[in-house]
Protein backbone atom coordinates (compact mmCIF):
# COMPACT_ATOMS: atom_id res chain seq x y z
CA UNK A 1 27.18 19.67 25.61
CA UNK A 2 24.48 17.38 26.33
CA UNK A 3 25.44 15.18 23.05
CA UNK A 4 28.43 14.70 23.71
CA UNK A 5 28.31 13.33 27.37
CA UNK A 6 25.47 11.27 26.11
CA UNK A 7 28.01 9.85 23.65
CA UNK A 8 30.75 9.97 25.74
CA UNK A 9 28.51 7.66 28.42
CA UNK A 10 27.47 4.98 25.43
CA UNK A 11 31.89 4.95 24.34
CA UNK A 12 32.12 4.79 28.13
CA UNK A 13 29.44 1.38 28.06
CA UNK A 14 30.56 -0.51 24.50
CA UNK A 15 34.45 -0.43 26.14
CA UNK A 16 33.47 -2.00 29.72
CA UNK A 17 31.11 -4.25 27.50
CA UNK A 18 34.01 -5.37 25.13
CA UNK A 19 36.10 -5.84 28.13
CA UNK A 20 34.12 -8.69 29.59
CA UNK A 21 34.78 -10.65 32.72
CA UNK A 22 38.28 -11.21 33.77
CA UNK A 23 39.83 -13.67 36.90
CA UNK A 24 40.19 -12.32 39.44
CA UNK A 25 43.73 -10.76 40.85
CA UNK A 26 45.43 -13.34 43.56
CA UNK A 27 46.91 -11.45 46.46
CA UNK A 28 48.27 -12.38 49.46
CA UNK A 29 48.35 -9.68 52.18
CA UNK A 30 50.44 -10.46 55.25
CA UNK A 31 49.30 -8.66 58.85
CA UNK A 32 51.92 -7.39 61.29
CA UNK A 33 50.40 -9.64 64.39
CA UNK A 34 47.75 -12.19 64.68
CA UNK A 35 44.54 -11.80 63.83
CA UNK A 36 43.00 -8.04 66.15
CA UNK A 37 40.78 -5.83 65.87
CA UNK A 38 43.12 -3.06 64.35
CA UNK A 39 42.23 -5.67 60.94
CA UNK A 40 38.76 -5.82 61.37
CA UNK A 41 38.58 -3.90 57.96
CA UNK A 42 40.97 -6.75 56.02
CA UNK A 43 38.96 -9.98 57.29
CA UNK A 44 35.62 -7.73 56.85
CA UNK A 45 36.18 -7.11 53.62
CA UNK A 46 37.18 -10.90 52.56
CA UNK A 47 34.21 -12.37 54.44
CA UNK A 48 31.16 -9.68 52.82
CA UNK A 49 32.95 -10.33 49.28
CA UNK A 50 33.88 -7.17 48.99
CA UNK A 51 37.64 -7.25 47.55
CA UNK A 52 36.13 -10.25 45.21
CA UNK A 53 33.69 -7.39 43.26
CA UNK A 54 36.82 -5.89 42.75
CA UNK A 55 38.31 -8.28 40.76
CA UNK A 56 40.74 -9.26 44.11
CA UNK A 57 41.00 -12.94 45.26
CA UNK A 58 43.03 -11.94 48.51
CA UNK A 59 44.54 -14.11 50.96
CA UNK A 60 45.36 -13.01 54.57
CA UNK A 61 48.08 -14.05 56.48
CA UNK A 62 48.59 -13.72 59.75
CA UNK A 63 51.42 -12.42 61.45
CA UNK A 64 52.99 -13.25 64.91
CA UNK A 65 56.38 -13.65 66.92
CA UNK A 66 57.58 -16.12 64.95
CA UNK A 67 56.40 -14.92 61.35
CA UNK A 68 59.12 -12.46 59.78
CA UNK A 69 56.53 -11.21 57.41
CA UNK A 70 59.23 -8.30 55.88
CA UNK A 71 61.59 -11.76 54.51
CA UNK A 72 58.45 -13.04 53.01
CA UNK A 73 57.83 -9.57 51.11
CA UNK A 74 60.85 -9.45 50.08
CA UNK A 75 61.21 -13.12 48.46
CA UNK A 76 58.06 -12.89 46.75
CA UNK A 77 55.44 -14.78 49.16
CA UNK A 78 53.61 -11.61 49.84
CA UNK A 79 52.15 -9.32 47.66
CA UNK A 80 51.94 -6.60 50.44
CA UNK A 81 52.63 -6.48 54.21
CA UNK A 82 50.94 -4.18 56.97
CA UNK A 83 54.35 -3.29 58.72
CA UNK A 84 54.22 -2.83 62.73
CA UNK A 85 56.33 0.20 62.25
CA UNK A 86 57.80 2.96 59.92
CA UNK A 87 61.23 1.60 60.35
CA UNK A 88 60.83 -1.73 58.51
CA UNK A 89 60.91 -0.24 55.20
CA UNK A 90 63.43 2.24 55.73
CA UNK A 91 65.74 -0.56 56.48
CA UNK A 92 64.82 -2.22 52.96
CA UNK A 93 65.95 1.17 51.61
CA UNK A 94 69.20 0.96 53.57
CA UNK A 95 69.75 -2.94 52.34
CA UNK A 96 68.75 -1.92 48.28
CA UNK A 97 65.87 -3.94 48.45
CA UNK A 98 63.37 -2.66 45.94
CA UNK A 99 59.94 -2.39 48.00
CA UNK A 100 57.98 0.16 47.41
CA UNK A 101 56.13 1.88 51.16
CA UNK A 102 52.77 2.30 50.05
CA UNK A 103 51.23 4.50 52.54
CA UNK A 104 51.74 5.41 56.26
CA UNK A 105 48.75 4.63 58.24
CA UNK A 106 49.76 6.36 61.40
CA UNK A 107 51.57 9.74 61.64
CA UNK A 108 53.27 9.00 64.64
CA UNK A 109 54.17 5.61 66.59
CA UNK A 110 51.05 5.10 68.19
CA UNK A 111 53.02 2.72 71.09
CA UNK A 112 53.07 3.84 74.75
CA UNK A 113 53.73 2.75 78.13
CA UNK A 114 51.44 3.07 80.48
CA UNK A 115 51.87 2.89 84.39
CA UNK A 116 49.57 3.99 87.15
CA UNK A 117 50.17 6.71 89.05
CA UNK A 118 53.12 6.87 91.12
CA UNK A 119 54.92 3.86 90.21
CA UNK A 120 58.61 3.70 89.01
């Protein structure tokens, strides 16, 4: 058993070795609002380098009320988009445009109102 991990590791080292370096992947990933701490992770992660060891070159652009960042997706300008809410791409499905919805960060909404006591 040991033999054959052992080889199994040096197969495992000559293919990364024949691989050799490669460009790194452009994307551009598009928030739902301007720049907050809910993204923390996103700019993080382009500042420390980290999506650049993994092969990622990746852009971030900012969202806002005037940015219709689910138009963008859709024509191409975005590689991926942090939607504000689960509804955006269940309207692509409704209009046939072929997204794919890659994950659902929150189970529910996580929106509320919030009043003091005994008002309204």
């Amino acid at each position: 058993m040991r033999v054959l991990v052992g080889v199994l590791m040096w197969v495992a080292a000559g293919l990364a070795l024949a691989c050799g370096a490669t460009a790194a992947e452009t994307i551009t990933f598009g928030t739902d609002w301007k720049a907050e701490a809910e993204h923390g992770g996103y700019y993080q992660a382009v500042a420390t380098g980290i999506y650049r060891q993994h092969g990622l070159e990746v852009t971030l652009r900012q969202g806002g009320p005037q940015v219709n960042h689910a138009q963008l997706l859709a024509a191409g300008r975005l590689d991926f988009n942090l939607a504000p809410n689960s509804f955006i791409p269940l309207n692509f499905v409704q209009q046939n445009i072929p997204l794919v919805a890659v994950a659902a960060i929150f189970q529910k909404d996580p929106s509320v109102l919030i009043a003091h006591p005994g008002q309204g």
